[in-house]
C-alpha atoms as a PDB file:
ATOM      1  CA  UNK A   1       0.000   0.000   0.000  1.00  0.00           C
ATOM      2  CA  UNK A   2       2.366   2.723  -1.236  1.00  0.00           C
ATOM      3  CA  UNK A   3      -0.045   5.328  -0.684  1.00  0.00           C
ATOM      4  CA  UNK A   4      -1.775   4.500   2.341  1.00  0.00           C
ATOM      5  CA  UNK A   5      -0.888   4.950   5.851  1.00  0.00           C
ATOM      6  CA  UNK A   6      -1.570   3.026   8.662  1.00  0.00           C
ATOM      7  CA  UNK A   7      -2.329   5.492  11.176  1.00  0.00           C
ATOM      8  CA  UNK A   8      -2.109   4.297  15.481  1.00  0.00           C
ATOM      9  CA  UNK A   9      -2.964   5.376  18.786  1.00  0.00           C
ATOM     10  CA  UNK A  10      -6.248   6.471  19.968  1.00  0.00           C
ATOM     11  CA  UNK A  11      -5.723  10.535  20.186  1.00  0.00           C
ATOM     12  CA  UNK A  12      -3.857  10.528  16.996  1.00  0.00           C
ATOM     13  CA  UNK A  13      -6.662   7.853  15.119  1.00  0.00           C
ATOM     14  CA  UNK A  14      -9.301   9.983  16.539  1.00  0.00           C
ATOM     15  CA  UNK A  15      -7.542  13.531  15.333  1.00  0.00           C
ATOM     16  CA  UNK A  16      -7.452  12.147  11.923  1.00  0.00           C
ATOM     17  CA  UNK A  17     -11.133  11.702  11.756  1.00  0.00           C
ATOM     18  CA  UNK A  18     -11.986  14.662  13.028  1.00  0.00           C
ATOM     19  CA  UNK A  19      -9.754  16.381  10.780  1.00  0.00           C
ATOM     20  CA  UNK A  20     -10.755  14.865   7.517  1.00  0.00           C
ATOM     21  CA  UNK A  21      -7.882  15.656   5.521  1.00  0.00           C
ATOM     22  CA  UNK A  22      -7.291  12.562   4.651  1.00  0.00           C
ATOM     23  CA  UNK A  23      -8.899   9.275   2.392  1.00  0.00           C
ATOM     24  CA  UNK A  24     -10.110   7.264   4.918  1.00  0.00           C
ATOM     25  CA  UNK A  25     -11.202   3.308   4.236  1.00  0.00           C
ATOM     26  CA  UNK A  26     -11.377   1.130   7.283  1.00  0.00           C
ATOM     27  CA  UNK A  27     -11.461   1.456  10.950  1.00  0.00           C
ATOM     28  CA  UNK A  28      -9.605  -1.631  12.460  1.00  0.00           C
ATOM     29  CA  UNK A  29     -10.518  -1.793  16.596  1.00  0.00           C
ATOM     30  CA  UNK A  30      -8.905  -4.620  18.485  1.00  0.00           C
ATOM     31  CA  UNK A  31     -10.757  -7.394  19.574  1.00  0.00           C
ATOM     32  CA  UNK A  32     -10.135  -7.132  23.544  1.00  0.00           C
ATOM     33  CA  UNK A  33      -9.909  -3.571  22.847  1.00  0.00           C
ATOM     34  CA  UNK A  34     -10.685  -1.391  25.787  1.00  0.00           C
ATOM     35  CA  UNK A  35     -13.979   0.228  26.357  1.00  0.00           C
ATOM     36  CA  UNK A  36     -13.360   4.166  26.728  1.00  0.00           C
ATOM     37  CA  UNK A  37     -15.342   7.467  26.189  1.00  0.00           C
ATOM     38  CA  UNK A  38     -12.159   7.752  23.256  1.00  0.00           C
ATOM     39  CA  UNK A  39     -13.469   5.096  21.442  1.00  0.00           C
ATOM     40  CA  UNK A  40     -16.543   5.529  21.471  1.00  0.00           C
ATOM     41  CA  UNK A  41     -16.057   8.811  20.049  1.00  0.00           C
ATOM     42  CA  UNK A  42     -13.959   7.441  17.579  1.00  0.00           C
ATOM     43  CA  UNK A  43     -16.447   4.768  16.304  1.00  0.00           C
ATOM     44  CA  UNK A  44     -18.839   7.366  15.956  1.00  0.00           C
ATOM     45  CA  UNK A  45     -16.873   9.282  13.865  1.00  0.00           C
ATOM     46  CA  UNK A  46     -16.201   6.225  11.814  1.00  0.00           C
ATOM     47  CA  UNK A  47     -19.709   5.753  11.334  1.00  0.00           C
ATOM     48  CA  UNK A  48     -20.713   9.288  10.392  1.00  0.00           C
ATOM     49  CA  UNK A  49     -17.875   9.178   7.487  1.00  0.00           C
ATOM     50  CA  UNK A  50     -19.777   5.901   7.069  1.00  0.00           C
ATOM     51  CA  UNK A  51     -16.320   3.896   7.058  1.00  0.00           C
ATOM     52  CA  UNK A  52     -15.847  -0.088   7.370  1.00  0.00           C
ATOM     53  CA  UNK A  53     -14.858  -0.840  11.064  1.00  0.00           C
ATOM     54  CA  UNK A  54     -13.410  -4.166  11.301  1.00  0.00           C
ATOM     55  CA  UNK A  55     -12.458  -5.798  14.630  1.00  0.00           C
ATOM     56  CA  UNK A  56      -8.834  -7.507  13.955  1.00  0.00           C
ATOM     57  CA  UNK A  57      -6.740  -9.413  16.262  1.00  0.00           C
ATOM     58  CA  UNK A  58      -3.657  -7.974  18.260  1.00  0.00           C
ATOM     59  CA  UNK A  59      -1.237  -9.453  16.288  1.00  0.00           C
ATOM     60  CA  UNK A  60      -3.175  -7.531  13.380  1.00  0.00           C
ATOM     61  CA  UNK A  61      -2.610  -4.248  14.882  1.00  0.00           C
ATOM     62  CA  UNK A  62       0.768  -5.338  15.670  1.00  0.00           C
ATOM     63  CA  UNK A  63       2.045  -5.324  11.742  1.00  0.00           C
ATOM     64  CA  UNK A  64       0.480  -2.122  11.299  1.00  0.00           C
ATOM     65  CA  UNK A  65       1.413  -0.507  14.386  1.00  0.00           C
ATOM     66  CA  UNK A  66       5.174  -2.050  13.483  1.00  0.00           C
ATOM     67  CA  UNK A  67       7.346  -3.043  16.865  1.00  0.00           C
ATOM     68  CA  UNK A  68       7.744   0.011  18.571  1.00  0.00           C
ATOM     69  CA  UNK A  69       4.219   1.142  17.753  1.00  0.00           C
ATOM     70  CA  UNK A  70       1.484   1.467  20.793  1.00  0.00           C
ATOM     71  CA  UNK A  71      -1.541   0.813  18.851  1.00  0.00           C
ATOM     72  CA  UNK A  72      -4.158   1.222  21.526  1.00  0.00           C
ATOM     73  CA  UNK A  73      -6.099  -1.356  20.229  1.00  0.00           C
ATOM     74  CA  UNK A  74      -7.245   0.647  17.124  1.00  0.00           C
ATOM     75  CA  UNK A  75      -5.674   1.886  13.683  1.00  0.00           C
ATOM     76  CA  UNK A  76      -6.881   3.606  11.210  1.00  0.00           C
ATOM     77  CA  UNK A  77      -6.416   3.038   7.141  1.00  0.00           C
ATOM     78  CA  UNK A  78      -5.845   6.499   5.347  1.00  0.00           C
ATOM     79  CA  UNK A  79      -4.187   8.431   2.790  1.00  0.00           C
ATOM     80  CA  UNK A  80      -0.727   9.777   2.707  1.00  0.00           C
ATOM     81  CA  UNK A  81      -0.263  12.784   4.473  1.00  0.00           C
ATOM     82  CA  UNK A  82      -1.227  16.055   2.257  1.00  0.00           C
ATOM     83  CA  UNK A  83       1.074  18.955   1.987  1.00  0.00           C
ATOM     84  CA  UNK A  84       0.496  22.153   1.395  1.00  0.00           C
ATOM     85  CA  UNK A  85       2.087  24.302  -1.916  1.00  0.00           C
ATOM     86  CA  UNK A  86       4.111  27.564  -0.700  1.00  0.00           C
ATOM     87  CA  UNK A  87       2.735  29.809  -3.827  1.00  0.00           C
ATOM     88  CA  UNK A  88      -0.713  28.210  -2.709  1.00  0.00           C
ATOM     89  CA  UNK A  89      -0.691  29.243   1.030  1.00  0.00           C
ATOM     90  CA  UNK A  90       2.508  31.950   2.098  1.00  0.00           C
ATOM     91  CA  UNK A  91       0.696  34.812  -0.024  1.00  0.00           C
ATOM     92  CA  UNK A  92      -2.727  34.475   1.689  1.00  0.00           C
ATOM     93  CA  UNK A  93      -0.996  34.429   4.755  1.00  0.00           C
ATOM     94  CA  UNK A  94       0.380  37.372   4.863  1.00  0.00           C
ATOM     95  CA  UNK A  95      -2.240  39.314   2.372  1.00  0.00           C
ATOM     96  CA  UNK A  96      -3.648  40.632   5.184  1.00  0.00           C
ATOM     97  CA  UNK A  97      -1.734  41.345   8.378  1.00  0.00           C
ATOM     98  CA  UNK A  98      -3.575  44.029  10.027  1.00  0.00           C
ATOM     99  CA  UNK A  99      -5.854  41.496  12.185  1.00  0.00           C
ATOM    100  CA  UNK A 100      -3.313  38.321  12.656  1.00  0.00           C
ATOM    101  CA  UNK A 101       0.062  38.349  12.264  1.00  0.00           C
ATOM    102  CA  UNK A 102       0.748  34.596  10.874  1.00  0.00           C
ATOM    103  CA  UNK A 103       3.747  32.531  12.705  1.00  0.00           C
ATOM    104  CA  UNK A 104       5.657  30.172  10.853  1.00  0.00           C
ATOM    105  CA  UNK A 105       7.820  27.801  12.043  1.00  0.00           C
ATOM    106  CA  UNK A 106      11.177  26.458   9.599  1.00  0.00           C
ATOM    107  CA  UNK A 107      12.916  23.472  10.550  1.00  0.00           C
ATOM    108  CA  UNK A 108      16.522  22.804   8.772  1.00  0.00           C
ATOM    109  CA  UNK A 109      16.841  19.225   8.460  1.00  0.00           C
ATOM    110  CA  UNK A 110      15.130  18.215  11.356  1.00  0.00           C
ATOM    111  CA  UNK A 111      15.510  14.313  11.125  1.00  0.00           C
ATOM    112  CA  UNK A 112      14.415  12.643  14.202  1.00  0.00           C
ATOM    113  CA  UNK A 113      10.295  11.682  13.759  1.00  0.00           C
ATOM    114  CA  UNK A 114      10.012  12.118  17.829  1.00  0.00           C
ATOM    115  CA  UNK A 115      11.440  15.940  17.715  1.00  0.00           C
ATOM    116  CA  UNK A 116       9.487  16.426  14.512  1.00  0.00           C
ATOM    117  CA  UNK A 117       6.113  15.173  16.500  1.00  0.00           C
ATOM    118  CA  UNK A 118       6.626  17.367  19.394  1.00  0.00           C
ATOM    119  CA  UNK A 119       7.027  20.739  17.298  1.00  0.00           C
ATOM    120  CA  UNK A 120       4.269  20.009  15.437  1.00  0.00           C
ATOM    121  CA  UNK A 121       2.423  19.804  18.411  1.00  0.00           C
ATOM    122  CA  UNK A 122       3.154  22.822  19.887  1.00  0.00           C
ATOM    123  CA  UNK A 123       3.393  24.740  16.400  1.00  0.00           C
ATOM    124  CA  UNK A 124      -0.559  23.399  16.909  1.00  0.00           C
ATOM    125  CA  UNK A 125      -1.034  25.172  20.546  1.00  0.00           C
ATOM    126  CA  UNK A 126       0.640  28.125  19.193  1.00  0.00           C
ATOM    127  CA  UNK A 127      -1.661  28.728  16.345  1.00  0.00           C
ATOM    128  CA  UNK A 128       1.464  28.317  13.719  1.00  0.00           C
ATOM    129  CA  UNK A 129       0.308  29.381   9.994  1.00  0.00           C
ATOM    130  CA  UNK A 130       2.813  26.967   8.499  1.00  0.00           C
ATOM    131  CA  UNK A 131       5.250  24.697   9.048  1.00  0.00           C
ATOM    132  CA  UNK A 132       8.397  24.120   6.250  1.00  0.00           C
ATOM    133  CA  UNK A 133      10.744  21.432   6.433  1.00  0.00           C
ATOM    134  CA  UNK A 134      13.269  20.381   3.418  1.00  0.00           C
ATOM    135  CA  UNK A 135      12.445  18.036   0.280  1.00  0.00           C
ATOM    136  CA  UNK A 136      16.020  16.400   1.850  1.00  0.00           C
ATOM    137  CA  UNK A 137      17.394  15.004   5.086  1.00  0.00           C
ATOM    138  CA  UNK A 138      14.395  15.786   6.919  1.00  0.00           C
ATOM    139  CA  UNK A 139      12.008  13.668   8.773  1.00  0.00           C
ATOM    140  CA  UNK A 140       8.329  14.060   6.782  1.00  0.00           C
ATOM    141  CA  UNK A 141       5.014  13.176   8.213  1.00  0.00           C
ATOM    142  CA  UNK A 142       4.821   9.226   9.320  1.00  0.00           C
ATOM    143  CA  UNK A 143       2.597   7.118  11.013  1.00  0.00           C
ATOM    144  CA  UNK A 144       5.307   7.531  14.319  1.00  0.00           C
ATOM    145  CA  UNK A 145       5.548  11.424  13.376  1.00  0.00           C
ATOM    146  CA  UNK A 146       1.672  11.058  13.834  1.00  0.00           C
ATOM    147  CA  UNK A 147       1.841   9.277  17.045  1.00  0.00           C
ATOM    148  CA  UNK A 148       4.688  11.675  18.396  1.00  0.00           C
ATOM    149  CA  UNK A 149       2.371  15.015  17.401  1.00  0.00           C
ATOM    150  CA  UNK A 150      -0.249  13.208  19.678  1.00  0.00           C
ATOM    151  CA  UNK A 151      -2.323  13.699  15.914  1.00  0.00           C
ATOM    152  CA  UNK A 152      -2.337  17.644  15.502  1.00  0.00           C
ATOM    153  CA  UNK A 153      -0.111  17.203  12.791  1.00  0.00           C
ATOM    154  CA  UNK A 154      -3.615  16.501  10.458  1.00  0.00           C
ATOM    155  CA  UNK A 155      -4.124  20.206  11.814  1.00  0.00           C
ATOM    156  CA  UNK A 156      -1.222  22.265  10.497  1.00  0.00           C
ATOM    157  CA  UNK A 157      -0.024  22.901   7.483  1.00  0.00           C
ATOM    158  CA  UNK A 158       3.260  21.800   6.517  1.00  0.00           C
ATOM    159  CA  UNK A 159       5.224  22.483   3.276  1.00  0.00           C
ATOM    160  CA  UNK A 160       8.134  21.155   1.607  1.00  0.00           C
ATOM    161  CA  UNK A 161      10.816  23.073  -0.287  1.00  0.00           C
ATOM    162  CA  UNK A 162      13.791  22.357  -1.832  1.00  0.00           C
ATOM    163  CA  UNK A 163      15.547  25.119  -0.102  1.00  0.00           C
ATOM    164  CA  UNK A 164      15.672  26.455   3.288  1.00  0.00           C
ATOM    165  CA  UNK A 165      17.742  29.236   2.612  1.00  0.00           C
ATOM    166  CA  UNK A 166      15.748  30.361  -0.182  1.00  0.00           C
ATOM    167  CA  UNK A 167      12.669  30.082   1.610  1.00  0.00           C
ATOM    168  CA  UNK A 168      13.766  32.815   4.256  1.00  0.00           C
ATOM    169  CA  UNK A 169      15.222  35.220   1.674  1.00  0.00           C
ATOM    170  CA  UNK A 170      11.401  35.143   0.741  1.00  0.00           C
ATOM    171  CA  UNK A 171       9.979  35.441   3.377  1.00  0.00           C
ATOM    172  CA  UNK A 172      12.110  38.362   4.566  1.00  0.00           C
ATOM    173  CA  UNK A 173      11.414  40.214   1.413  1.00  0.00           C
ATOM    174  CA  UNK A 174       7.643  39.501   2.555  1.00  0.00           C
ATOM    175  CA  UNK A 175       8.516  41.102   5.839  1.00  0.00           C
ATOM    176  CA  UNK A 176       8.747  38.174   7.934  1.00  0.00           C
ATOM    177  CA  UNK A 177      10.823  38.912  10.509  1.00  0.00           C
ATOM    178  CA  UNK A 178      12.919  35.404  11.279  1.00  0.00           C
ATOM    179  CA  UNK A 179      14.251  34.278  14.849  1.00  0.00           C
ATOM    180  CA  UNK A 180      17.381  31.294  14.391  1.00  0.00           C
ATOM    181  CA  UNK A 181      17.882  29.477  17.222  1.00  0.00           C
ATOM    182  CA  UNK A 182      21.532  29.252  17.813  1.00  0.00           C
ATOM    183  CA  UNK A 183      23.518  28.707  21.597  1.00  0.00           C
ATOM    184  CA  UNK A 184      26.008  30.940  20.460  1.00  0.00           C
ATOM    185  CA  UNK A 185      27.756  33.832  22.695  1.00  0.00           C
ATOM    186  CA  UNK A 186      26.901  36.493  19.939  1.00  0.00           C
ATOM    187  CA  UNK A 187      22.772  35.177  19.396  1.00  0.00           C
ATOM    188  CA  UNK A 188      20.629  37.568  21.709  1.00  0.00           C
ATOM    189  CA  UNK A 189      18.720  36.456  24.829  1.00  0.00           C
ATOM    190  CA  UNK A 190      15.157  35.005  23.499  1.00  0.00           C
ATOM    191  CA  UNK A 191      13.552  37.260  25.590  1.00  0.00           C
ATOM    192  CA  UNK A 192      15.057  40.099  24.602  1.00  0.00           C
ATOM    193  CA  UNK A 193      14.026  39.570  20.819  1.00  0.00           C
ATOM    194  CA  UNK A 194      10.815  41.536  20.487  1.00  0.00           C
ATOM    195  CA  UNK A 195       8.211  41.055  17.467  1.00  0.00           C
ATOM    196  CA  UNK A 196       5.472  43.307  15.743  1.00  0.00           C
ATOM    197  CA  UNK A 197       4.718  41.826  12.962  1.00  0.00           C
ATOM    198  CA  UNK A 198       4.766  38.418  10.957  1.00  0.00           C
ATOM    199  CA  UNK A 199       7.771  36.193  12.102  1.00  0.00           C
ATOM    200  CA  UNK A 200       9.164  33.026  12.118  1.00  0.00           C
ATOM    201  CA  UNK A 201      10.813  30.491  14.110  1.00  0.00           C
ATOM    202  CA  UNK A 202      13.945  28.619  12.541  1.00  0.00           C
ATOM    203  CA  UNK A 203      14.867  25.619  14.309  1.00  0.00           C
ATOM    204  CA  UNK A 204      18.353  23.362  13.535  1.00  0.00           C
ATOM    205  CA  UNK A 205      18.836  19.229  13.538  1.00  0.00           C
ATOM    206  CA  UNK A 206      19.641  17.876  16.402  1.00  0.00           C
ATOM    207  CA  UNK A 207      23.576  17.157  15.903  1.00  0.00           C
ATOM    208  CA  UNK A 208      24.731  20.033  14.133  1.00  0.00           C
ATOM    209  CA  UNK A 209      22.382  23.355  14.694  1.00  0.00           C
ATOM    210  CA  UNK A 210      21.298  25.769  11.971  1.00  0.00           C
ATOM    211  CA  UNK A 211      23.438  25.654   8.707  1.00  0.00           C
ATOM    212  CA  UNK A 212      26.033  28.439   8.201  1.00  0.00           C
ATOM    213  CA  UNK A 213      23.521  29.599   5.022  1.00  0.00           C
ATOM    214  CA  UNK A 214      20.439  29.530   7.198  1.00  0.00           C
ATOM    215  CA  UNK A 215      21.944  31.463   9.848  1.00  0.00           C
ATOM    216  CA  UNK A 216      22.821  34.338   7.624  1.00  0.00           C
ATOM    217  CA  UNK A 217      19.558  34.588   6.277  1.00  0.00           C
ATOM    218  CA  UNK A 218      17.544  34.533   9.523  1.00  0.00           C
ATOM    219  CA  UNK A 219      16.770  37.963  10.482  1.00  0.00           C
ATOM    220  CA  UNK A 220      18.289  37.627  14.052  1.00  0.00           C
ATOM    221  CA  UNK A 221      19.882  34.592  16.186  1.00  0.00           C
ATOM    222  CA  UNK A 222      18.686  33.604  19.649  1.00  0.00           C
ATOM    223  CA  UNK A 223      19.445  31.921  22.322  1.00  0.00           C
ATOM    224  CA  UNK A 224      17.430  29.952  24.959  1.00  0.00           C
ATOM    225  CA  UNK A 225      19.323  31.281  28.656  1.00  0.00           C
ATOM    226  CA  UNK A 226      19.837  28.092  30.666  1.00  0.00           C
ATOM    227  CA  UNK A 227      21.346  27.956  34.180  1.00  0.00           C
ATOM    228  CA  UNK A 228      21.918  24.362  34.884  1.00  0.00           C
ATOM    229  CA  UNK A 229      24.775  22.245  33.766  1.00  0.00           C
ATOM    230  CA  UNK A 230      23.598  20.764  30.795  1.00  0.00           C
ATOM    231  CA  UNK A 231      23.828  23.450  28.733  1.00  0.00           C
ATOM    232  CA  UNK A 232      21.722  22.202  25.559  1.00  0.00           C
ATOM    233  CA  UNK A 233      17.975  21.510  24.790  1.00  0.00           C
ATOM    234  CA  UNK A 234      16.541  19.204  22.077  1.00  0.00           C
ATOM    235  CA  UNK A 235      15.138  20.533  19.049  1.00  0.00           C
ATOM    236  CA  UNK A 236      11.420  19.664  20.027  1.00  0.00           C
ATOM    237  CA  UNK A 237      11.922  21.567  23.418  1.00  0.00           C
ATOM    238  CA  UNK A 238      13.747  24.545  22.461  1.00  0.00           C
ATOM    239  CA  UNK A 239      11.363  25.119  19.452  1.00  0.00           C
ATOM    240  CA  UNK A 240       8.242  24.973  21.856  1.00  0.00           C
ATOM    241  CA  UNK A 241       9.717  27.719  24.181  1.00  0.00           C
ATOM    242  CA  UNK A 242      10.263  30.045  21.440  1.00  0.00           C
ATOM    243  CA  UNK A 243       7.016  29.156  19.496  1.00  0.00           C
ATOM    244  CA  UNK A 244       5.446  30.533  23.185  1.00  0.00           C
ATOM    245  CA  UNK A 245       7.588  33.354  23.588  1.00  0.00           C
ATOM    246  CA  UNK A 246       7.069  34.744  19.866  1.00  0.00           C
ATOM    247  CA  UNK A 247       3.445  33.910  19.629  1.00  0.00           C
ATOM    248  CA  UNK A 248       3.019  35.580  23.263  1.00  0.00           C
ATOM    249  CA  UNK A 249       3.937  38.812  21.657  1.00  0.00           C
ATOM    250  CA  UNK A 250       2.402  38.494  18.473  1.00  0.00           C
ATOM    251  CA  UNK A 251      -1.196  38.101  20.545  1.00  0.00           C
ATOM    252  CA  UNK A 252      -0.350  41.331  22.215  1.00  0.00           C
ATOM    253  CA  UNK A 253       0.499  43.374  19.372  1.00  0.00           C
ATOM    254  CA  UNK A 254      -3.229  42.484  17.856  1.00  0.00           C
ATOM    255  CA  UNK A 255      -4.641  42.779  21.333  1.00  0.00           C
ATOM    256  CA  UNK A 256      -3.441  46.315  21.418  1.00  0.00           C
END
């Protein structure tokens, strides 16, 4: 099934349907499956999108789930993930700023599916516009990406380009204004960064940081303070604190 997806977990089965991005066939529930409000809900949902629900074996679940999967006792058959197009979405986001101030958030070669589930997450809770990740050496959306976001990856968008670099020379000509995160000595205090308009977030791999390229086109570099000993966060940590901190002030400045 090249272009299905076997998609586990209660929460993130359950965001799916309610999302209805996706092609959805057939609801598989366990057969010693545990009675919950959640699935309840989520049969109901099946049946309104009047889907096949199929009770399966846990072995069944098992293949789909894969070995490390925590199916829950339920999966979900559905289409691939859908992307969004940058022409198709970036404009329209920032046609009209006077009345929201979109937030995007840029990850440069993010590759680990767990980091890449938690920022989508909290680009969710943050109210990000749109989320960009490269065409290479990047984690994409998965069934485990899925799992990690807890499902609110079916309610972002998320765009691929070929380019990181490119994409925020084009979004500073749109007047983006771009936050890198970078530990350096020279990046400013995140908290001393302040925002008025649209912005983004720019968040590195895990190993190796923000690319030499992408930090000279991000508008300015910041740094999370820390005053313990380990002296690092992981990419789906720091991003969430400055996804906070920058959509914090971009509420105020409509509020105002």
């Amino acid at each position: 099934m090249a272009n299905r997806d076997f998609i586990y977990g209660r929460q993130p089965v359950r965001e799916v349907l309610l999302a209805g991005r996706r092609r959805l066939t057939t609801l598989y529930v366990g057969e010693r499956a545990r009675a919950s409000h959640e699935l309840e809900e989520i049969l109901k949902l099946a049946s309104e999108a009047e889907m096949t629900v199929s009770t399966v074996p846990r072995h069944r679940l098992e293949q789909m789930a894969g070995p490390h999967g925590n199916h829950q006792g339920v999966a979900v058959d559905a289409g691939r993930y859908s992307y969004v197009e940058w022409n198709d979405v970036v404009p329209a986001l920032l046609e009209d700023t006077t009345s929201h101030n979109p937030l995007f958030l840029i990850l440069d070669r993010v590759q680990d599916p767990q980091n890449l589930g938690s920022l989508m997450r909290s680009a969710d809770a943050a109210g990000v516009a749109l989320i960009v990740i490269p065409k290479e050496r990047a984690a994409h959306v998965t069934p485990a990406v899925v799992r990690a976001s807890a499902g609110a990856s079916e309610h972002v968008q998320v765009c691929i380009v070929t380019n990181i670099s490119n994409c925020l020379k084009a979004l500073t000509e749109l007047g983006v204004y771009s936050i890198g995160l970078e530990g350096g000595s020279e990046s400013k205090d995140l908290g001393h960064v302040r925002v008025s308009g649209p912005a983004a977030v720019v968040v590195g791999s895990e190993g190796v940081g923000l690319r030499r390229l992408v930090k000279e086109n991000c508008s300015v570099l910041a740094r999370i303070p820390m005053h313990g000993r380990v002296n690092s966060l992981n990419a789906g940590v720091a991003g969430a604190i400055a996804l906070y901190e920058v959509s914090k002030q971009l509420r105020a400045v409509i509020s105002d």
